[in-house]
C-alpha atoms as a PDB file:
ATOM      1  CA  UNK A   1     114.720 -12.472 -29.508  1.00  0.00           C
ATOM      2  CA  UNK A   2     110.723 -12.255 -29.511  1.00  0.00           C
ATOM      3  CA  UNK A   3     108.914 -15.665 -30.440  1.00  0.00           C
ATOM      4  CA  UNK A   4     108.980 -16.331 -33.804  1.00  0.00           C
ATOM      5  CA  UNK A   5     105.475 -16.587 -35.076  1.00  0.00           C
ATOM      6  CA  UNK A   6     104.770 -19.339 -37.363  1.00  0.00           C
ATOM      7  CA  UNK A   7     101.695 -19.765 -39.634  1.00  0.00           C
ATOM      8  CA  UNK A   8     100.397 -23.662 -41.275  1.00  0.00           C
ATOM      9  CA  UNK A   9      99.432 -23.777 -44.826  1.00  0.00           C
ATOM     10  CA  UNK A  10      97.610 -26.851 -44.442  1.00  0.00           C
ATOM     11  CA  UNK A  11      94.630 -28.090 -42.960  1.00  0.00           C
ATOM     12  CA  UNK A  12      95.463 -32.328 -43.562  1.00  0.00           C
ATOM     13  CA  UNK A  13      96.645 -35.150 -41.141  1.00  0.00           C
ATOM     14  CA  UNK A  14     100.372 -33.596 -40.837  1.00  0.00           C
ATOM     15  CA  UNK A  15      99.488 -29.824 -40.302  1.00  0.00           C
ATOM     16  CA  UNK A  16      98.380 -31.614 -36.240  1.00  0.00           C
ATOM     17  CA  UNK A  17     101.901 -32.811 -36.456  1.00  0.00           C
ATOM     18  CA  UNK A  18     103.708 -29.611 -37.059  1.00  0.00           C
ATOM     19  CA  UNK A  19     100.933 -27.897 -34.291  1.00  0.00           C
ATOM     20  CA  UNK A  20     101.895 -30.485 -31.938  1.00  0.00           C
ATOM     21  CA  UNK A  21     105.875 -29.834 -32.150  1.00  0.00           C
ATOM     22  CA  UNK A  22     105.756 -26.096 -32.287  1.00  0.00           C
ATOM     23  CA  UNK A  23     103.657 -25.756 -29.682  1.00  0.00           C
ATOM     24  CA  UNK A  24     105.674 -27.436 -27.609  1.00  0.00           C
ATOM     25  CA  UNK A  25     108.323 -25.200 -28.301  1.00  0.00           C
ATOM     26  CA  UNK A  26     108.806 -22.043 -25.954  1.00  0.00           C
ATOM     27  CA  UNK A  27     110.311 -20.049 -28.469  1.00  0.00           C
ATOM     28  CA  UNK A  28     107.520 -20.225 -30.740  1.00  0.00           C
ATOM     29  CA  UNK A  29     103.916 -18.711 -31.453  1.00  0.00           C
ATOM     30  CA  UNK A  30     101.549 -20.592 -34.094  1.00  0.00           C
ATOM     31  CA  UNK A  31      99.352 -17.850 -34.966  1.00  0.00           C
ATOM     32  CA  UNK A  32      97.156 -18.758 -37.781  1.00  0.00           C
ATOM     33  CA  UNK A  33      96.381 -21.211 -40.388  1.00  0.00           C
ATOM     34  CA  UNK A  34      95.173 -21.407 -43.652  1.00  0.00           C
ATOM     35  CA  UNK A  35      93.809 -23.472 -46.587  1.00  0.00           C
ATOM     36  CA  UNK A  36      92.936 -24.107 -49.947  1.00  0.00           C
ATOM     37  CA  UNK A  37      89.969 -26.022 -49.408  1.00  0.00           C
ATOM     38  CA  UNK A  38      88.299 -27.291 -46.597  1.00  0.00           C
ATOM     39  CA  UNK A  39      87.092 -24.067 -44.912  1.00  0.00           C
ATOM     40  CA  UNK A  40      84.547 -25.851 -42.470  1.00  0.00           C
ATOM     41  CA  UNK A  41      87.443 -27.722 -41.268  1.00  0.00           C
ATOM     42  CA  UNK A  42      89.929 -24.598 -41.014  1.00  0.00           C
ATOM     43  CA  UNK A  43      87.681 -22.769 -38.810  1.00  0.00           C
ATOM     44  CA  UNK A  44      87.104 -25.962 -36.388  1.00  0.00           C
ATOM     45  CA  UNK A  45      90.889 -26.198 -36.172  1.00  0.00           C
ATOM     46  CA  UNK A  46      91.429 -22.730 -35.033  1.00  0.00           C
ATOM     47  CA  UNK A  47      88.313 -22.565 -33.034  1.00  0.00           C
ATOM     48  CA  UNK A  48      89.763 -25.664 -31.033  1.00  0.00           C
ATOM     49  CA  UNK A  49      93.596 -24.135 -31.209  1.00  0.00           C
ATOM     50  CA  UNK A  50      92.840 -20.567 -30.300  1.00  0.00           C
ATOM     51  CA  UNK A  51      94.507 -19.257 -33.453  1.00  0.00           C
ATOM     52  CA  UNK A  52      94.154 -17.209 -36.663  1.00  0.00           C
ATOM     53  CA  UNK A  53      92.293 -18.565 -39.905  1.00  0.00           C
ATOM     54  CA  UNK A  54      93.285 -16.772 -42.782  1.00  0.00           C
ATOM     55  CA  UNK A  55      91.359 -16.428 -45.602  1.00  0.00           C
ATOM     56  CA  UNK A  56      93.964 -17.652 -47.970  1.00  0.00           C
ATOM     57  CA  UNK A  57      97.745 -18.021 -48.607  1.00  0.00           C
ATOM     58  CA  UNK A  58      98.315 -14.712 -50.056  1.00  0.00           C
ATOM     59  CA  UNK A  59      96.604 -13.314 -46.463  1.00  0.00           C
ATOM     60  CA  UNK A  60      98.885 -15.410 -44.506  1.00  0.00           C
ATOM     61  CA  UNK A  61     101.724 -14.717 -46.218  1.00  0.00           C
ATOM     62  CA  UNK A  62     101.705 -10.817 -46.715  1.00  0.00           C
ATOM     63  CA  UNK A  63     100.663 -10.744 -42.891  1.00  0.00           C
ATOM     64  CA  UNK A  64     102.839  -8.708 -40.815  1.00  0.00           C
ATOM     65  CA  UNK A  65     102.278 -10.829 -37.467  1.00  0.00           C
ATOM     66  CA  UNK A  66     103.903 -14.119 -39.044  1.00  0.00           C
ATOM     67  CA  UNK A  67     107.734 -14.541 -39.085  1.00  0.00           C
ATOM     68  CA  UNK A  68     107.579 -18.132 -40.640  1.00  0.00           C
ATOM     69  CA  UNK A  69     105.288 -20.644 -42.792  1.00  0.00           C
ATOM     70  CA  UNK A  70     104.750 -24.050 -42.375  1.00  0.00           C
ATOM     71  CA  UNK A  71     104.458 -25.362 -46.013  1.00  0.00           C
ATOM     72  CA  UNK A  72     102.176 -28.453 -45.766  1.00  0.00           C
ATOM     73  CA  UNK A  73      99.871 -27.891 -48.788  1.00  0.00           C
ATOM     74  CA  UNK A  74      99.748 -30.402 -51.783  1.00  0.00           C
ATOM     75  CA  UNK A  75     102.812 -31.031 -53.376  1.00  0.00           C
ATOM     76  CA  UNK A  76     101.152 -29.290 -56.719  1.00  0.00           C
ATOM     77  CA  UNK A  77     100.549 -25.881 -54.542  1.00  0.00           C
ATOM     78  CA  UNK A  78     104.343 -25.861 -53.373  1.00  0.00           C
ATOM     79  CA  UNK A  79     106.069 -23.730 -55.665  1.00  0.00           C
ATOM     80  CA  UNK A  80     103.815 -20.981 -55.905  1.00  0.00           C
ATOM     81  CA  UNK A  81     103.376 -20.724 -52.571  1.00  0.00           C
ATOM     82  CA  UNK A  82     107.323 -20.667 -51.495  1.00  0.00           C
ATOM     83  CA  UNK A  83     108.066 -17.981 -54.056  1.00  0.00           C
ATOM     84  CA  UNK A  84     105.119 -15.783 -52.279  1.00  0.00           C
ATOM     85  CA  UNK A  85     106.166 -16.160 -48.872  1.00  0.00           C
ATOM     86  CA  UNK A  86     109.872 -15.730 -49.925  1.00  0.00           C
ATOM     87  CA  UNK A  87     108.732 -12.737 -51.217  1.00  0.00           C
ATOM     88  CA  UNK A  88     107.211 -11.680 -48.339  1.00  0.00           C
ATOM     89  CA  UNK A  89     110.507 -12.258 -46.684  1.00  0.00           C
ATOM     90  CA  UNK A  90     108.707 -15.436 -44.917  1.00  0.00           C
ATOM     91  CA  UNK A  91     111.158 -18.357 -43.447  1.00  0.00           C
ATOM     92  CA  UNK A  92     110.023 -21.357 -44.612  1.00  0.00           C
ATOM     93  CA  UNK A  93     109.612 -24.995 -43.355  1.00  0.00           C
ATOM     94  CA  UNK A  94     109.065 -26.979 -46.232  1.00  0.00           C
ATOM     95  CA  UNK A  95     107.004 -30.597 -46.244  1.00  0.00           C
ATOM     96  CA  UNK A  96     108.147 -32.986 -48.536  1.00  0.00           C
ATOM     97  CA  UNK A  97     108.873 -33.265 -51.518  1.00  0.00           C
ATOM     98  CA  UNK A  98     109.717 -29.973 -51.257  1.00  0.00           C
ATOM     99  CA  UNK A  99     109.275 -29.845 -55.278  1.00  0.00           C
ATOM    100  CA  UNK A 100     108.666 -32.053 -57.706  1.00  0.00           C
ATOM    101  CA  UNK A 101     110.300 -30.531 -60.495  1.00  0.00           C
ATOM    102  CA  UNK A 102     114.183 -30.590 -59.716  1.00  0.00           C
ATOM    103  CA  UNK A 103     114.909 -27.632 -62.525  1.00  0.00           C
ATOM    104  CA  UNK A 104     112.641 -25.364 -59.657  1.00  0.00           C
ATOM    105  CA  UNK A 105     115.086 -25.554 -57.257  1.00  0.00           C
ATOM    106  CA  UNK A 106     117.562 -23.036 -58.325  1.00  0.00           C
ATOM    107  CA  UNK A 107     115.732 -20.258 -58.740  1.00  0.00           C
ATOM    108  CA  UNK A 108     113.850 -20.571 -55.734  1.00  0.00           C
ATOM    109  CA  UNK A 109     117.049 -21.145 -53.790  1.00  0.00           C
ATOM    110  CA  UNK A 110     118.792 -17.968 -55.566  1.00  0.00           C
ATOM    111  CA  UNK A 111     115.311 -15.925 -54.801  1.00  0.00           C
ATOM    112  CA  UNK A 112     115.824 -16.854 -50.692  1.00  0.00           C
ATOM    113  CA  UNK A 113     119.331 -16.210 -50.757  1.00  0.00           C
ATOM    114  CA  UNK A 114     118.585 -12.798 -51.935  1.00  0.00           C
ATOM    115  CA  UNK A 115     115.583 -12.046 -49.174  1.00  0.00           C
ATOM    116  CA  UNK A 116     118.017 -13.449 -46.563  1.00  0.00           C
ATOM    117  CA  UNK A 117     115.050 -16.300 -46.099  1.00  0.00           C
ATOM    118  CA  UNK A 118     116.070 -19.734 -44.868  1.00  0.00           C
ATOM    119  CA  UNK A 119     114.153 -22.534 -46.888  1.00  0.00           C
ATOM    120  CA  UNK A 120     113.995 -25.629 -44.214  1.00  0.00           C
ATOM    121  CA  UNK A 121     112.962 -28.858 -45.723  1.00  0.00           C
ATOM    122  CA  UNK A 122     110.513 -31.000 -43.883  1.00  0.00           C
ATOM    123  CA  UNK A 123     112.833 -34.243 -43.420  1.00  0.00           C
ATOM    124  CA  UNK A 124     111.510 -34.915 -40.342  1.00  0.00           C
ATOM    125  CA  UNK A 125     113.214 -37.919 -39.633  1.00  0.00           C
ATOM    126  CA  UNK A 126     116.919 -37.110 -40.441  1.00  0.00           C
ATOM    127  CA  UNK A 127     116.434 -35.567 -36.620  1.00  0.00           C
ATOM    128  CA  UNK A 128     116.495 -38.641 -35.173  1.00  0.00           C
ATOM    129  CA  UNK A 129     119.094 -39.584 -32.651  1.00  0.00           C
ATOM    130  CA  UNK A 130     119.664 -42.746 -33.775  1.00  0.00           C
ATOM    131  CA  UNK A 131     119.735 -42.144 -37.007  1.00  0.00           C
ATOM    132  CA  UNK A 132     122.378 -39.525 -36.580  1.00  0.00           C
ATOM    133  CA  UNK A 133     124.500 -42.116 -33.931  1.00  0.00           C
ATOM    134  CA  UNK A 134     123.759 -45.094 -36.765  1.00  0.00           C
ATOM    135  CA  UNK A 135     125.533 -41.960 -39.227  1.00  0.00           C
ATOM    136  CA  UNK A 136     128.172 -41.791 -36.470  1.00  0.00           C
ATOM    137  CA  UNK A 137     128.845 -45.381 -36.426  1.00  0.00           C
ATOM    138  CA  UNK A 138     128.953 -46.092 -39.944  1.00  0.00           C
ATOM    139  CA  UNK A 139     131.544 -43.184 -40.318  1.00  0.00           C
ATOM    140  CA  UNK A 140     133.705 -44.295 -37.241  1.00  0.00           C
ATOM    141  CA  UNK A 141     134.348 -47.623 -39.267  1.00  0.00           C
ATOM    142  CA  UNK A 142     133.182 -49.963 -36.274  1.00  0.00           C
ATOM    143  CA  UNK A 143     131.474 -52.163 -38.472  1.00  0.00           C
ATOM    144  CA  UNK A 144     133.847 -52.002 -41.358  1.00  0.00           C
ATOM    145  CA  UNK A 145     133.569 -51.198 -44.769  1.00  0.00           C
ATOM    146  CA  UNK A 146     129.497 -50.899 -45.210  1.00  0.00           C
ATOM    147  CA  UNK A 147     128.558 -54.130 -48.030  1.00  0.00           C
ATOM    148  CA  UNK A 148     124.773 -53.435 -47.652  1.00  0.00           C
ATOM    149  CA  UNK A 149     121.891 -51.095 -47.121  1.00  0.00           C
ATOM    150  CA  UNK A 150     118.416 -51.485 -46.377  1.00  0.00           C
ATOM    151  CA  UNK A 151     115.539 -48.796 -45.588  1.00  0.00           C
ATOM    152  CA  UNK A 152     111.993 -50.702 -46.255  1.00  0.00           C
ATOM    153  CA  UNK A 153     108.568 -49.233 -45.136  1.00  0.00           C
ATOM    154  CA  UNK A 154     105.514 -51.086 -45.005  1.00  0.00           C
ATOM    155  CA  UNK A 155     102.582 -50.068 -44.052  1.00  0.00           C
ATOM    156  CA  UNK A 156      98.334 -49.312 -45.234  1.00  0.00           C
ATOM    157  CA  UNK A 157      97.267 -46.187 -46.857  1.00  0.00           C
ATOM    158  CA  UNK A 158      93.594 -45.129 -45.639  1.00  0.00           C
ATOM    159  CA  UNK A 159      91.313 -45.662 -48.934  1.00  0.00           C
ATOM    160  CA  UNK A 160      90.159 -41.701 -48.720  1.00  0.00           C
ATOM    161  CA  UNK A 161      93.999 -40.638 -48.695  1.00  0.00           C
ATOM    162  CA  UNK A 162      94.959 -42.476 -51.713  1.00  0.00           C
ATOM    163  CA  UNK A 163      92.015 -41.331 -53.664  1.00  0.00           C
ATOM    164  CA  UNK A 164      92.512 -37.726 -52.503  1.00  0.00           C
ATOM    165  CA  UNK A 165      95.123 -35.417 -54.370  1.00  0.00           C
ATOM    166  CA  UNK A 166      98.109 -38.605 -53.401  1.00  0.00           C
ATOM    167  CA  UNK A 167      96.428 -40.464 -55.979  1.00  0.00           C
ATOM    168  CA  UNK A 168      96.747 -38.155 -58.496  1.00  0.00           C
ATOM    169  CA  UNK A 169     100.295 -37.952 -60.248  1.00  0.00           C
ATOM    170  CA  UNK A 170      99.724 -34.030 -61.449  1.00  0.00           C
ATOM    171  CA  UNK A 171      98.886 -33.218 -58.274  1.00  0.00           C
ATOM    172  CA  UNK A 172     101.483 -35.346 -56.326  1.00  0.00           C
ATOM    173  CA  UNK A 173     104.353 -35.966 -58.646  1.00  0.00           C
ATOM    174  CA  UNK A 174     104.427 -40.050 -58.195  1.00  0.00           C
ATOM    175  CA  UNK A 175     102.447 -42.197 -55.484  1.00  0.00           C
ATOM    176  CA  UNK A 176     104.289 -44.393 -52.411  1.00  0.00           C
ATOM    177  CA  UNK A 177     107.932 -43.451 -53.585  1.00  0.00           C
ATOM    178  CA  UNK A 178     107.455 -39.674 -53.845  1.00  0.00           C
ATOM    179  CA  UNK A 179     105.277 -39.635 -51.053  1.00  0.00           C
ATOM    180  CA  UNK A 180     106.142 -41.705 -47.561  1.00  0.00           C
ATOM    181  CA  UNK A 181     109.065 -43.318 -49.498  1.00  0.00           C
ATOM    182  CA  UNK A 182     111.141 -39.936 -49.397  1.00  0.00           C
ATOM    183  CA  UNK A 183     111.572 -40.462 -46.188  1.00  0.00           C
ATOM    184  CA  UNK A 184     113.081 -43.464 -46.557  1.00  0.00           C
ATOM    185  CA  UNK A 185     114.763 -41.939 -49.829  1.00  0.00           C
ATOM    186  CA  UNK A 186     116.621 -38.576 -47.649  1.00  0.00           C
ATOM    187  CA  UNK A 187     117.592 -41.233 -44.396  1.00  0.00           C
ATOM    188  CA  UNK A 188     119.783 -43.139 -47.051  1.00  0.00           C
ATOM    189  CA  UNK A 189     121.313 -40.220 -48.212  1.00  0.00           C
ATOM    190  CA  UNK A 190     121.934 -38.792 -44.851  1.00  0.00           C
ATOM    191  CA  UNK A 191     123.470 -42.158 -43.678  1.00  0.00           C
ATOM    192  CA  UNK A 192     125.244 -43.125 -46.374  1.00  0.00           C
ATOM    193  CA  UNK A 193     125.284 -40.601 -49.129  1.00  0.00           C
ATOM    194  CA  UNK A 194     124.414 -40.460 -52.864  1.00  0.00           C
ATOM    195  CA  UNK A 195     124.449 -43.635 -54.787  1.00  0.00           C
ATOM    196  CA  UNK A 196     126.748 -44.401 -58.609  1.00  0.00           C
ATOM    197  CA  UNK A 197     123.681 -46.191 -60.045  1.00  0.00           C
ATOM    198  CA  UNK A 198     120.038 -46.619 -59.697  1.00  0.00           C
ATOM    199  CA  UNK A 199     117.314 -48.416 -60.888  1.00  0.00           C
ATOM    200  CA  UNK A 200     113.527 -48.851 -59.493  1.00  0.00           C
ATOM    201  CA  UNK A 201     110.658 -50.942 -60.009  1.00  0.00           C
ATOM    202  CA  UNK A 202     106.857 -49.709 -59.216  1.00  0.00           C
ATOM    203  CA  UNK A 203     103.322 -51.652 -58.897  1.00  0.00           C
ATOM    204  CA  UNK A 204     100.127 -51.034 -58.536  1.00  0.00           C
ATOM    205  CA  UNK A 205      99.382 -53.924 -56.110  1.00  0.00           C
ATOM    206  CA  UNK A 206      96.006 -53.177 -54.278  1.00  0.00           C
ATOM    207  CA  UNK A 207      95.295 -49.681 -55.428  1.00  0.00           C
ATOM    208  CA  UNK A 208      94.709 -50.012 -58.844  1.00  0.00           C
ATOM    209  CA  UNK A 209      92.185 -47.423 -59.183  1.00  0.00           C
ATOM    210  CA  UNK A 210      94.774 -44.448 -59.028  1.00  0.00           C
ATOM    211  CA  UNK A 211      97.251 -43.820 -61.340  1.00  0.00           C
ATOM    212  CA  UNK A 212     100.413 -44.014 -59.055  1.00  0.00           C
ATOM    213  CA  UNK A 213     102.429 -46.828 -57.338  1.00  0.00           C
ATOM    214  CA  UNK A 214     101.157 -48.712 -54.161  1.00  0.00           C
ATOM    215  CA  UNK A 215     104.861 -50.515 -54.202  1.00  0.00           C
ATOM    216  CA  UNK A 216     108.120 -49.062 -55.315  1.00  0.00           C
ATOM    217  CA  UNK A 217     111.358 -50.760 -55.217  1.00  0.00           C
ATOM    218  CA  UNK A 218     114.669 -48.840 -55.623  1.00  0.00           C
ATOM    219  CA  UNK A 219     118.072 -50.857 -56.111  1.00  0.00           C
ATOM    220  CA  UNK A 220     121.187 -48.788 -55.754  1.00  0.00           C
ATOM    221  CA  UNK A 221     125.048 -49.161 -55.822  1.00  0.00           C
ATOM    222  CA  UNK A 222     127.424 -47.016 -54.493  1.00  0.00           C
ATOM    223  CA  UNK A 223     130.932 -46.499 -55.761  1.00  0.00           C
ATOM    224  CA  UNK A 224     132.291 -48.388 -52.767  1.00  0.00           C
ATOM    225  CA  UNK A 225     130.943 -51.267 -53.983  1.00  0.00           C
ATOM    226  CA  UNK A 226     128.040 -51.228 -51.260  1.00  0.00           C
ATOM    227  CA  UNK A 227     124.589 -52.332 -52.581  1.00  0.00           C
ATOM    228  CA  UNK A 228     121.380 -51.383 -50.924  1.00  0.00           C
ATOM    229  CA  UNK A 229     117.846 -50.972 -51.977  1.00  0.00           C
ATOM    230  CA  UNK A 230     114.860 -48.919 -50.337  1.00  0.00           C
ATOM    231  CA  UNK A 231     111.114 -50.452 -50.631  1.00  0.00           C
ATOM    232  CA  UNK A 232     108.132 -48.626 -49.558  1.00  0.00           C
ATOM    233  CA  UNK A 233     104.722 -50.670 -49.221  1.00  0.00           C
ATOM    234  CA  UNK A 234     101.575 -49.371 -49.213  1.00  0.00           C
ATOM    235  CA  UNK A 235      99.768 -52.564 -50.429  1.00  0.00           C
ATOM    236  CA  UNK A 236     100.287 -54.216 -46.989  1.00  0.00           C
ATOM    237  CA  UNK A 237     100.389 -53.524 -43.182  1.00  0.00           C
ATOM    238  CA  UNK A 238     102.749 -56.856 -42.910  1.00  0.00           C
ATOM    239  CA  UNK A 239     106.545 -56.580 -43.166  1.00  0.00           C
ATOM    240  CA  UNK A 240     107.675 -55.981 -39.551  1.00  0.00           C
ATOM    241  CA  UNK A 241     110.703 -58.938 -40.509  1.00  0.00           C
ATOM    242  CA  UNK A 242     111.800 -56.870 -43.163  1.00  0.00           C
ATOM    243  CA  UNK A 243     111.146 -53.146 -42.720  1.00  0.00           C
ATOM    244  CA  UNK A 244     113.525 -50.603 -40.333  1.00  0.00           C
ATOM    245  CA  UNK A 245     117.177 -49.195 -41.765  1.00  0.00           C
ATOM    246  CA  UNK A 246     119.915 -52.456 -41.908  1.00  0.00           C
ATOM    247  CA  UNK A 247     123.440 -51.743 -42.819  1.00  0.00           C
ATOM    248  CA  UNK A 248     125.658 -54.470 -43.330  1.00  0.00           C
ATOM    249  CA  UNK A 249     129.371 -54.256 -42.922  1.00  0.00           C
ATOM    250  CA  UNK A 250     132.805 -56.324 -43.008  1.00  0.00           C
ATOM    251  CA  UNK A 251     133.267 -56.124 -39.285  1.00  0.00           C
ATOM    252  CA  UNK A 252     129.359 -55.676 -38.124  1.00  0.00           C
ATOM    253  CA  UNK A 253     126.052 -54.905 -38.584  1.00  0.00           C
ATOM    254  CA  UNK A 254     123.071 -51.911 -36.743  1.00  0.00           C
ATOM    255  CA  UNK A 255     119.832 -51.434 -37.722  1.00  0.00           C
ATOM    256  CA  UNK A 256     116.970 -49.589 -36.418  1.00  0.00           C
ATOM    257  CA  UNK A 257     113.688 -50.817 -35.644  1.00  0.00           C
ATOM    258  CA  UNK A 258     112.508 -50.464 -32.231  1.00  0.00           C
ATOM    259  CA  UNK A 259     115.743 -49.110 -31.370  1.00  0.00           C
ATOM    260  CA  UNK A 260     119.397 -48.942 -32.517  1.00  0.00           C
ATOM    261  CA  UNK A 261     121.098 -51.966 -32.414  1.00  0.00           C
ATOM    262  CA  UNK A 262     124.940 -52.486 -32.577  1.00  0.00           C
ATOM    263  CA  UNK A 263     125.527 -55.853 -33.727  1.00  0.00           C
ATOM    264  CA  UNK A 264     122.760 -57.065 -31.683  1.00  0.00           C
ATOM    265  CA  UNK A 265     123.077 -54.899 -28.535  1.00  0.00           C
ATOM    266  CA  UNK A 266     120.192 -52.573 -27.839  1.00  0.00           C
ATOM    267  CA  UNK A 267     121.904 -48.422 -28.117  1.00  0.00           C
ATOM    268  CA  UNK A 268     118.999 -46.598 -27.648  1.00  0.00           C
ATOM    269  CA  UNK A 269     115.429 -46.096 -27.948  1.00  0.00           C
ATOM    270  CA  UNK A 270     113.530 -45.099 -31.359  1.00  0.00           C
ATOM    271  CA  UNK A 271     112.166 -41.983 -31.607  1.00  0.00           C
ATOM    272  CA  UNK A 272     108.008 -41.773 -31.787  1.00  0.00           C
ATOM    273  CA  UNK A 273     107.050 -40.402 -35.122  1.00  0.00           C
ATOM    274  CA  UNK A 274     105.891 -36.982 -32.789  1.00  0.00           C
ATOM    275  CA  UNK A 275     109.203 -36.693 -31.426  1.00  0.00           C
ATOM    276  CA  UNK A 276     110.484 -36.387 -35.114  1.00  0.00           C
ATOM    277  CA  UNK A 277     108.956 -33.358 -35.532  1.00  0.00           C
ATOM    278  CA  UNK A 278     109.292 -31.999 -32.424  1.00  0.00           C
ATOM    279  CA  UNK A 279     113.363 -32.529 -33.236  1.00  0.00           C
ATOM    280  CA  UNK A 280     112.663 -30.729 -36.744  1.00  0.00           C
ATOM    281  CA  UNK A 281     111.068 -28.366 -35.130  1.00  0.00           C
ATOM    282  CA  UNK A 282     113.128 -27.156 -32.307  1.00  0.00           C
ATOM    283  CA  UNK A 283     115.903 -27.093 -35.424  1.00  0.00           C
ATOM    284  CA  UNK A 284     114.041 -24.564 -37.436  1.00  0.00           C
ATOM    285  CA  UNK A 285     113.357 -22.748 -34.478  1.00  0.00           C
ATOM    286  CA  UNK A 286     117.468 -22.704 -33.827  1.00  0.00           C
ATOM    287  CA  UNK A 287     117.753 -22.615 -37.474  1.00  0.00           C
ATOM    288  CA  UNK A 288     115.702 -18.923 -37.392  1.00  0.00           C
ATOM    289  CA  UNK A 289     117.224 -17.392 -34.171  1.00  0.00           C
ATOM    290  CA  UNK A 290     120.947 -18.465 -35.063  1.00  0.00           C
ATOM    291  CA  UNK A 291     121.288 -19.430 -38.471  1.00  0.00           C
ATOM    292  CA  UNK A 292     122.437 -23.215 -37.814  1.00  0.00           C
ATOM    293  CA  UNK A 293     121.886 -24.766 -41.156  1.00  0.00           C
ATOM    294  CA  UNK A 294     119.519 -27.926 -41.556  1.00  0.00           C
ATOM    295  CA  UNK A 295     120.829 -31.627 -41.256  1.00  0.00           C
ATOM    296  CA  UNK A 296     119.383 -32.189 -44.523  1.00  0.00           C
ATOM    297  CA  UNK A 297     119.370 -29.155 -47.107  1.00  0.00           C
ATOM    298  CA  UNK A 298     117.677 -27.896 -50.390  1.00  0.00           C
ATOM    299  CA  UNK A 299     120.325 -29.613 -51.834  1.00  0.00           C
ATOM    300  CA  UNK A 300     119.393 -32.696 -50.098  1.00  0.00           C
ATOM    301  CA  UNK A 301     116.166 -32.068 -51.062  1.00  0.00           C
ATOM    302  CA  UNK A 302     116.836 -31.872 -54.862  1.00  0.00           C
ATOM    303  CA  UNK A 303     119.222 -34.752 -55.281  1.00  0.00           C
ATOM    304  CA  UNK A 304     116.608 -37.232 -53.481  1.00  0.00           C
ATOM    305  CA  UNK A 305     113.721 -35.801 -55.921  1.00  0.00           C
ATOM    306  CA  UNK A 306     116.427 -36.452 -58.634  1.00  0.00           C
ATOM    307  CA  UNK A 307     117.127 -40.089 -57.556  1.00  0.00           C
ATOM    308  CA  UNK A 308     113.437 -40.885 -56.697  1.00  0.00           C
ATOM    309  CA  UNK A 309     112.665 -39.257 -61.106  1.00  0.00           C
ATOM    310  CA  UNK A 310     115.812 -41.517 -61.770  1.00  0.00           C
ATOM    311  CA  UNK A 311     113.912 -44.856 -60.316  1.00  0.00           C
ATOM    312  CA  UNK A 312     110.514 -43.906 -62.162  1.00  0.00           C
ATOM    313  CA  UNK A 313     112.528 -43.655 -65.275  1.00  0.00           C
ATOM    314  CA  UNK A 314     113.949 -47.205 -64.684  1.00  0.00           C
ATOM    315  CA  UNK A 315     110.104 -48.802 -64.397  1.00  0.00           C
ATOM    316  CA  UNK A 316     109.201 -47.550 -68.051  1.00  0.00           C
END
């Protein structure tokens, strides 16, 4: 099979992310980008990548020299812009939240199903080899049955990003939670599964001139009995004694952090946050050329948004 040309809707911090892994990637082309905005910048980009700038989505999209889109757009420009490039029988790598609206996701799904068009979602980090050998653990029973779960991220958000379009709620859909905290939100899932119950706090701890949450808190129990919560911290750059993926369990304990650990013995090394995508993205590639399915699916994708709407709902 020919390389599968792939095309970035996005011009922000993660669209050097995705050009990073793909271009890594022998079995892939990036041949153009485009944007919604920043046109100066667009044209820098492709000037300094040797690529294509499109003068809009719709360009990209209906362009016969791209196989595949790279979704990284505002959360807000999302929908419209899957349902053109599914149209245009365009596979699509979705960043998340893939939607913010779960009652989207059917129709979109039903729409690719139809084109034959695979809709990946961007969870970069359910690539991760230890993530998937903590999965692997946890499932073999080594450490028991699981009493506890823990996935806490803390870090800054730069002023300019959280009074950009992330700082808007109609624009992103919620603030630290829906944003860097689905991450954290899809790992748990991926690890452990869905939770019974959930509940979730939010604040607005330092960034109180945006109308979405700095700090979010979700507590969740599963119908094993195992409790677990996921934090996500924007309000500080401390929390190293707290933050990484914990599980707890009759027999043992892992976490990740620096690395896996197995009851205190080191497993292996943590992935960079590059090699995450560069994981993701030699999965759509495979995904594309032979159909393997995505570690974490639409479905995935929906049932996180659902949980993280669930928390919000908790805070009122």
């Amino acid at each position: 099979m020919a390389k599968i040309r792939i095309g970035i809707d996005g011009t922000g911090v993660i669209c050097h992310q995705h050009y990073n892994a793909f271009a890594a990637n022998p079995d892939v082309e990036i041949v153009g980008l485009c944007t919604h905005s920043n046109i100066s910048k667009l044209h820098e980009m492709c000037g300094s990548w040797g690529v294509r700038a499109f003068g809009s989505f719709s360009e990209m999209a209906s362009s016969p020299d791209i196989d595949a889109i790279v979704i990284a757009s505002i959360n807000s420009d999302h929908p419209a812009h899957i349902r053109e490039a599914t149209a245009n029988k365009k596979h699509l790598l979705i960043e998340k939240p893939v939607l913010t609206d779960p009652e989207l996701f059917d129709d979109i799904c039903a729409d690719a199903d139809r084109q034959g068009i695979i809709l990946f979602p961007g969870h970069n980090f359910a690539y991760r080899p230890e993530l998937n050998k903590a999965k692997e653990i946890v499932l073999s029973g080594e450490i028991g049955q699981t009493c506890y779960v823990s996935f806490v991220a803390t870090h800054l958000i730069a002023p300019q990003r959280a009074a950009g379009w992330r700082g808007d709620s109609s624009l992103s859909g919620g603030g630290a939670l829906m944003d860097s905290g689905f991450h954290l939100v899809y790992q748990m899932a991926h690890l452990k599964g869905y939770p019974k119950d959930v509940f979730g706090y939010c604040s607005s701890i330092v960034r109180k001139d945006t109308l979405v949450e700095d700090t979010a808190l979700v507590s969740v129990r599963y119908s094993d009995g195992t409790l677990g919560n996921v934090l996500q911290i924007w309000s500080s750059a401390h929390g190293s004694a707290v933050s990484g993926i914990h599980v707890v369990g009759t027999q043992g304990e892992l976490h990740i952090t620096d690395a896996l650990y197995l009851n205190g013995d080191r497993l292996m090394e943590a992935s960079t946050y590059a090699d995450t995508f560069r994981y993701q993205a030699e999965a759509f590639a495979a995904a594309i050329k032979s159909g393997t399915g995505p570690l974490s699916t639409m479905d995935d994708a929906k049932r996180c948004l659902e949980l993280i709407l669930h928390a919000y709902q908790g805070d009122r």
